[in-house]
Protein backbone atom coordinates (compact mmCIF):
# COMPACT_ATOMS: atom_id res chain seq x y z
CA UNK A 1 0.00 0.00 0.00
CA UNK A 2 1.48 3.19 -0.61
CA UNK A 3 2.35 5.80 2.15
CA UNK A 4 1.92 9.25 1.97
CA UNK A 5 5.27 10.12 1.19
CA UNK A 6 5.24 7.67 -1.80
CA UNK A 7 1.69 9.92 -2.81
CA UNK A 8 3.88 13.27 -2.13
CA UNK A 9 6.88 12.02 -4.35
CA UNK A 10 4.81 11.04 -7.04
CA UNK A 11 2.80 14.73 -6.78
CA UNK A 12 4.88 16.55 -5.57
CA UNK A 13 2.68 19.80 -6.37
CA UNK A 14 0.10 18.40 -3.38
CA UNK A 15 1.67 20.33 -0.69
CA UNK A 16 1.61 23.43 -2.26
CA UNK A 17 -2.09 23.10 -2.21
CA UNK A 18 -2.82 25.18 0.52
CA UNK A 19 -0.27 27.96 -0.42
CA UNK A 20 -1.94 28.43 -3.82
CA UNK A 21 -5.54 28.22 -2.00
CA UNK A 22 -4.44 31.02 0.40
CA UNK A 23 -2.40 32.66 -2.37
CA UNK A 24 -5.59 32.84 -4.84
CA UNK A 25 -7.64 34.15 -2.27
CA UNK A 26 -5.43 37.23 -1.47
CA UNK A 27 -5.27 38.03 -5.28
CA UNK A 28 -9.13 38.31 -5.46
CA UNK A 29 -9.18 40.35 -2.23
CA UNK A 30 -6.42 42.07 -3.42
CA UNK A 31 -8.23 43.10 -6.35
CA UNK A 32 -11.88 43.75 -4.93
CA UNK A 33 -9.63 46.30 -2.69
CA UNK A 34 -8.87 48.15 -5.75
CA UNK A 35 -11.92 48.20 -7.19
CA UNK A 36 -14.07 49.15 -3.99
CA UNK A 37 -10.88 51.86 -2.68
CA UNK A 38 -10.29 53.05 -6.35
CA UNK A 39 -13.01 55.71 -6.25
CA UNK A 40 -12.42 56.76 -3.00
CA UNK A 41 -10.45 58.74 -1.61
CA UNK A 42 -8.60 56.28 1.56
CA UNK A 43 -5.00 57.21 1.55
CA UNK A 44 -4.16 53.48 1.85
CA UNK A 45 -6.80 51.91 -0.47
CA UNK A 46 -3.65 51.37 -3.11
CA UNK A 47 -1.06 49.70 -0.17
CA UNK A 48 -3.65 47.37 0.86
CA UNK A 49 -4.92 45.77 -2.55
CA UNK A 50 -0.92 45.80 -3.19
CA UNK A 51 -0.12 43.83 -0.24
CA UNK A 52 -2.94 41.57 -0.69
CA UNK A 53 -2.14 40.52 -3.91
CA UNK A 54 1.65 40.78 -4.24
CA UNK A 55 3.05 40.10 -0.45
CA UNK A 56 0.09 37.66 0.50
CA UNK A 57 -0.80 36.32 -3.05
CA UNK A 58 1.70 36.24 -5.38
CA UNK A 59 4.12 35.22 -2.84
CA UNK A 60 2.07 32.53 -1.28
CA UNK A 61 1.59 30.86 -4.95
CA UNK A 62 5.50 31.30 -5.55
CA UNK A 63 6.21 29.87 -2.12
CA UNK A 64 8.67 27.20 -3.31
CA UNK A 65 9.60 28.74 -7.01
CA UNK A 66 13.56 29.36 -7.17
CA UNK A 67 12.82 33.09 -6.98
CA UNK A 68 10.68 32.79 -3.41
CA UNK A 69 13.32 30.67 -1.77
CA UNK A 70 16.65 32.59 -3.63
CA UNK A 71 15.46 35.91 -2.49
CA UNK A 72 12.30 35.30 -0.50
CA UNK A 73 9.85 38.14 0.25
CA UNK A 74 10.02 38.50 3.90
CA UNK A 75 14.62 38.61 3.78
CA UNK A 76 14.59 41.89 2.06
CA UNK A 77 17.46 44.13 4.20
CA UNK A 78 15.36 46.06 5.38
CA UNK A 79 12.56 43.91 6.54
CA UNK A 80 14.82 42.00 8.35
CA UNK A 81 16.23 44.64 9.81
CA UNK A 82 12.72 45.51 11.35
CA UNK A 83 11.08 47.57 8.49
CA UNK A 84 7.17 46.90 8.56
CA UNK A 85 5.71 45.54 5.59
CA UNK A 86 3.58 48.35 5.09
CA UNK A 87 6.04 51.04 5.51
CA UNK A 88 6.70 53.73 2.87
CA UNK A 89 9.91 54.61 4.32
CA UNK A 90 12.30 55.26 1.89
CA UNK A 91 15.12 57.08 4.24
CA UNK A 92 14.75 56.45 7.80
CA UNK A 93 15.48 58.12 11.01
CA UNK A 94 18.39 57.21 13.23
CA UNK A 95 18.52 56.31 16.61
CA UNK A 96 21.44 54.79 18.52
CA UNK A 97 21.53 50.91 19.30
CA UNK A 98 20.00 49.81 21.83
CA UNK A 99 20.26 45.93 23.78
CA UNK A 100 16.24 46.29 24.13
CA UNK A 101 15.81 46.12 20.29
CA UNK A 102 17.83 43.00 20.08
CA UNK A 103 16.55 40.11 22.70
CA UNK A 104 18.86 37.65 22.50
CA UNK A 105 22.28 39.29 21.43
CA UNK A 106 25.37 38.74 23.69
CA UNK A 107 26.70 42.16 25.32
CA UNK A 108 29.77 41.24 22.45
CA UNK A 109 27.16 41.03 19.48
CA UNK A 110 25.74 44.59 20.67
CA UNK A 111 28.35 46.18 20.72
CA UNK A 112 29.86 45.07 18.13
CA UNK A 113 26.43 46.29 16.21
CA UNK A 114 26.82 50.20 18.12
CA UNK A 115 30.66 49.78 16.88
CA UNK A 116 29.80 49.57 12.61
CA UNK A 117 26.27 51.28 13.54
CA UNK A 118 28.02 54.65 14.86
CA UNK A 119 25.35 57.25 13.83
CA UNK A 120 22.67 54.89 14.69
CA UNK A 121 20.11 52.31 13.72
CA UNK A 122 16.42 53.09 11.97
CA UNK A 123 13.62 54.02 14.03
CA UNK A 124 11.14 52.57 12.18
CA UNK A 125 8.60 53.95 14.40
CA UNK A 126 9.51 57.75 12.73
CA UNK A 127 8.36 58.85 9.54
CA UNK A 128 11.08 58.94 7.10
CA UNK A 129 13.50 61.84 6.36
CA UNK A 130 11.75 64.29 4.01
CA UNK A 131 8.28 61.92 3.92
CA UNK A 132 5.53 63.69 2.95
CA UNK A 133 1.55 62.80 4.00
CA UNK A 134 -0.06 60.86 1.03
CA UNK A 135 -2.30 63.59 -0.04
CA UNK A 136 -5.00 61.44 -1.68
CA UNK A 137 -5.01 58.84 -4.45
CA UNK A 138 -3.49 58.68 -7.71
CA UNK A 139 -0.33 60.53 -7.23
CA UNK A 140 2.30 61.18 -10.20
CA UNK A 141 5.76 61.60 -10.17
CA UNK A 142 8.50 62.58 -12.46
CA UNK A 143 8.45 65.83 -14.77
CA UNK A 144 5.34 68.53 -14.17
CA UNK A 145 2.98 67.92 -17.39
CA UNK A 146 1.14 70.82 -19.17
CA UNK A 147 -3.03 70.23 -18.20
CA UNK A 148 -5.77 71.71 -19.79
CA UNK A 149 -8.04 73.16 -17.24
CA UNK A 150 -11.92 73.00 -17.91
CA UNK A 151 -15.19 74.33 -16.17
CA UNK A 152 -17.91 72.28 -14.59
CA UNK A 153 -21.23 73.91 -14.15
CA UNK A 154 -22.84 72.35 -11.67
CA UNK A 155 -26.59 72.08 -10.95
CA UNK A 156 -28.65 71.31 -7.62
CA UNK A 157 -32.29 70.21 -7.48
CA UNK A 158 -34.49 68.54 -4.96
CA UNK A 159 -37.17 65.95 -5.33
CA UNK A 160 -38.93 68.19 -2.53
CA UNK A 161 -38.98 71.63 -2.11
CA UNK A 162 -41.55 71.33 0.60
CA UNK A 163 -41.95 68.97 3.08
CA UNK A 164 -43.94 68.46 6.38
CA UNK A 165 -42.03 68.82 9.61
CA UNK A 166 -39.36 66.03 9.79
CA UNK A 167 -39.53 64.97 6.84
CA UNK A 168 -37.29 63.88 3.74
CA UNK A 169 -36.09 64.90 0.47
CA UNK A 170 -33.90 63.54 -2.08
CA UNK A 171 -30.76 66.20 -3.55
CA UNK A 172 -29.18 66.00 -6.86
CA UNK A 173 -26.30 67.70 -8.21
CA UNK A 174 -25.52 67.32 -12.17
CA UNK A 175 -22.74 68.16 -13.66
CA UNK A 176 -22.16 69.87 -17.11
CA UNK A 177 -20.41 69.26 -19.80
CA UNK A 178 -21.51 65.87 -19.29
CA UNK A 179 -18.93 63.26 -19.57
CA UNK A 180 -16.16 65.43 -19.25
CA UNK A 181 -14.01 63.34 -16.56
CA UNK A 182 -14.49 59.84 -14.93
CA UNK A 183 -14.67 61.02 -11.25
CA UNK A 184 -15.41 64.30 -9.61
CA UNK A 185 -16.40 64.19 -6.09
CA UNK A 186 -19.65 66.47 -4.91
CA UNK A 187 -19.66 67.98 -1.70
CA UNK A 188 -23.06 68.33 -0.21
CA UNK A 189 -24.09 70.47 3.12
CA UNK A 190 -26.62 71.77 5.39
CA UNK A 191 -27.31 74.74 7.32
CA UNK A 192 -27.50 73.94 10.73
CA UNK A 193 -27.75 75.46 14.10
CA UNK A 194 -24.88 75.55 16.38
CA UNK A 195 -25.57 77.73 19.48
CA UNK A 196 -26.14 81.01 18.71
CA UNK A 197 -25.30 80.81 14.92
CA UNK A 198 -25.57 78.89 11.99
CA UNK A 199 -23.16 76.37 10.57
CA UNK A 200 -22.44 74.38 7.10
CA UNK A 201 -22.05 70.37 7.99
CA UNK A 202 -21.30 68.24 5.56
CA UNK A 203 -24.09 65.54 5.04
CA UNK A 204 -21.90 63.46 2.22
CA UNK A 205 -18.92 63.42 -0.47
CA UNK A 206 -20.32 61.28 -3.36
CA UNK A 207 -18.98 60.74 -6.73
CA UNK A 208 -20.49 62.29 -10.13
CA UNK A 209 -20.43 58.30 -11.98
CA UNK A 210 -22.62 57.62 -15.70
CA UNK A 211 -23.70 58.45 -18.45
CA UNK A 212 -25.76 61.57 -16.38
CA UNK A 213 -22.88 62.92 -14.64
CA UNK A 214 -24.91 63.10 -11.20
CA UNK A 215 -25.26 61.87 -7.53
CA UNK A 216 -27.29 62.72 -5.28
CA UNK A 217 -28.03 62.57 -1.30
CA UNK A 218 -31.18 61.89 1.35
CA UNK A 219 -31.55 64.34 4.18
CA UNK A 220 -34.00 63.25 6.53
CA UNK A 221 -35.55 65.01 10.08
CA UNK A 222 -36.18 68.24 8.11
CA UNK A 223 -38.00 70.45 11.00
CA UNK A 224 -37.10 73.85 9.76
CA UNK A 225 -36.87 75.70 6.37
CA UNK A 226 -33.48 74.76 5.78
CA UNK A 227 -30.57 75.33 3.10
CA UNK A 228 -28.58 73.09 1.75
CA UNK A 229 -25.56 73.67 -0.63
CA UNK A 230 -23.28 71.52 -3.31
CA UNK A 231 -19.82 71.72 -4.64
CA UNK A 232 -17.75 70.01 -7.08
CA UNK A 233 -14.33 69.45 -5.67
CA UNK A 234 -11.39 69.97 -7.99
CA UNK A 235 -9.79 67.50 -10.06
CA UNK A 236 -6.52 67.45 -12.51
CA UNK A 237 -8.09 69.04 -15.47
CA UNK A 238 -11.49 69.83 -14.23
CA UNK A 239 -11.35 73.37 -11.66
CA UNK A 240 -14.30 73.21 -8.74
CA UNK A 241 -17.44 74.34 -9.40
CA UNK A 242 -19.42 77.23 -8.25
CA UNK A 243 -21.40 76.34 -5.28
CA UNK A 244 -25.19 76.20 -5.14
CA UNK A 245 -27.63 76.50 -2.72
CA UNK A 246 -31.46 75.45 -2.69
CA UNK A 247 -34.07 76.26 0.66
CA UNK A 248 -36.60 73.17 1.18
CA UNK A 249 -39.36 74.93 3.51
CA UNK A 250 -41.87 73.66 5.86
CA UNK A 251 -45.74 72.96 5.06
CA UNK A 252 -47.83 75.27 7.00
CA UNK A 253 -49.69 73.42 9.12
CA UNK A 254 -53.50 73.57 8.63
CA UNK A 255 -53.98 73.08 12.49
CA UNK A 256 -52.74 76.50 12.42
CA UNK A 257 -55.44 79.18 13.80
């Protein structure tokens, strides 16, 4: 009867089974990320479907490929050295050696790390030298490149422009010329009151999508004649729009003597 190892020599793909199971799973997470974080604006949408698909997936699947085991994923200098996977650092800060940071190491192995360490070790908890906050998706590098700047007019409507107290209405901003971009974000506010004085809170940031160019909100609890306003948020190529406001007012109430 044959063992398993006879079974494993004779396939020997079988246990990398559950390394391409895991490693296929990641990919499609990896790439749902993108699509769901693409039209948003989450500063890290872009490192998590990355690390899904090419630090879980793709190096699951390649587990035991010469490539994985010559220079595997996880050995890269400065991972070893303590770098997190997710960090952007490209030039750290320095801080000197320490025996905490290295459990294990003889007094004679520290030192000799503070002796060719001089100026210090990376402080990986520190931003890096010069690191900049990641300002919002779709970033470009290299030389500046001449854009054409268009207008967006932008227009606000309401399924309700009276309603009884507390209710609901539905807004809708379109945007014109219609399709001019893929994306444009549309801020949308109301007037509120704030202690002695009025306020603009922002009731959602949805994105112009289709063949319409428009998006819309629901505002509910409406107990006042109230304003609301939109704006379209710049984009490369596309300057913000002009803002608009609309007033949805209160029924009079027929109890009313």
């Amino acid at each position: 009867m044959p063992t398993t190892n006879d079974r494993n020599a004779s396939q020997p793909w079988r246990p990398s089974i559950p390394l391409l199971a895991a490693g296929s799973v990641a990919i499609i997470a990896g790439g749902l990320a993108a699509a769901v974080t693409g039209p948003t604006e989450w500063d890290h949408g872009s490192w998590v479907a990355a690390f899904l698909v090419l630090v879980t997936g793709v190096a699951q699947i390649g587990a035991d490929n010469i490539c994985e085991t010559t220079y595997a994923p996880h050995s890269l200098p400065q991972n070893v050295a303590g770098r997190p996977l997710d960090s952007i650092v490209s030039k750290c800060q320095l801080k000197p050696a320490s025996a905490s940071d290295y459990p294990g190491a003889s007094g004679g192995q520290v030192a000799q790390i503070q002796a060719i360490f001089a100026g210090g070790v990376c402080d990986w908890s520190k931003t890096g030298i010069g690191e900049q906050p990641i300002t919002g998706p779709n970033q470009t590098f290299g030389p500046e490149q001449t854009v054409t700047w268009r207008d967006r007019q932008l227009n606000l409507r309401s399924n309700r422009y009276r309603v009884n107290r507390g209710g609901q209405a539905r807004l809708t901003a379109r945007l014109r010329p219609c399709p001019a971009v893929i994306w444009q974000r549309v801020t949308f506010e109301r007037r509120v009151r704030q202690g002695d004085k009025f306020i603009w809170r922002q009731i959602g940031r949805p994105i112009v999508t289709g063949s319409s160019c428009q998006t819309g909100v629901s505002v509910r609890n409406i107990r006042s004649n109230t304003r609301f306003r939109a704006k379209a948020r710049l984009i490369t190529g596309v300057r913000a729009s002009q803002t608009r406001q609309i007033t949805i007012k209160l029924r009079a109430s027929r109890n009313r003597r």
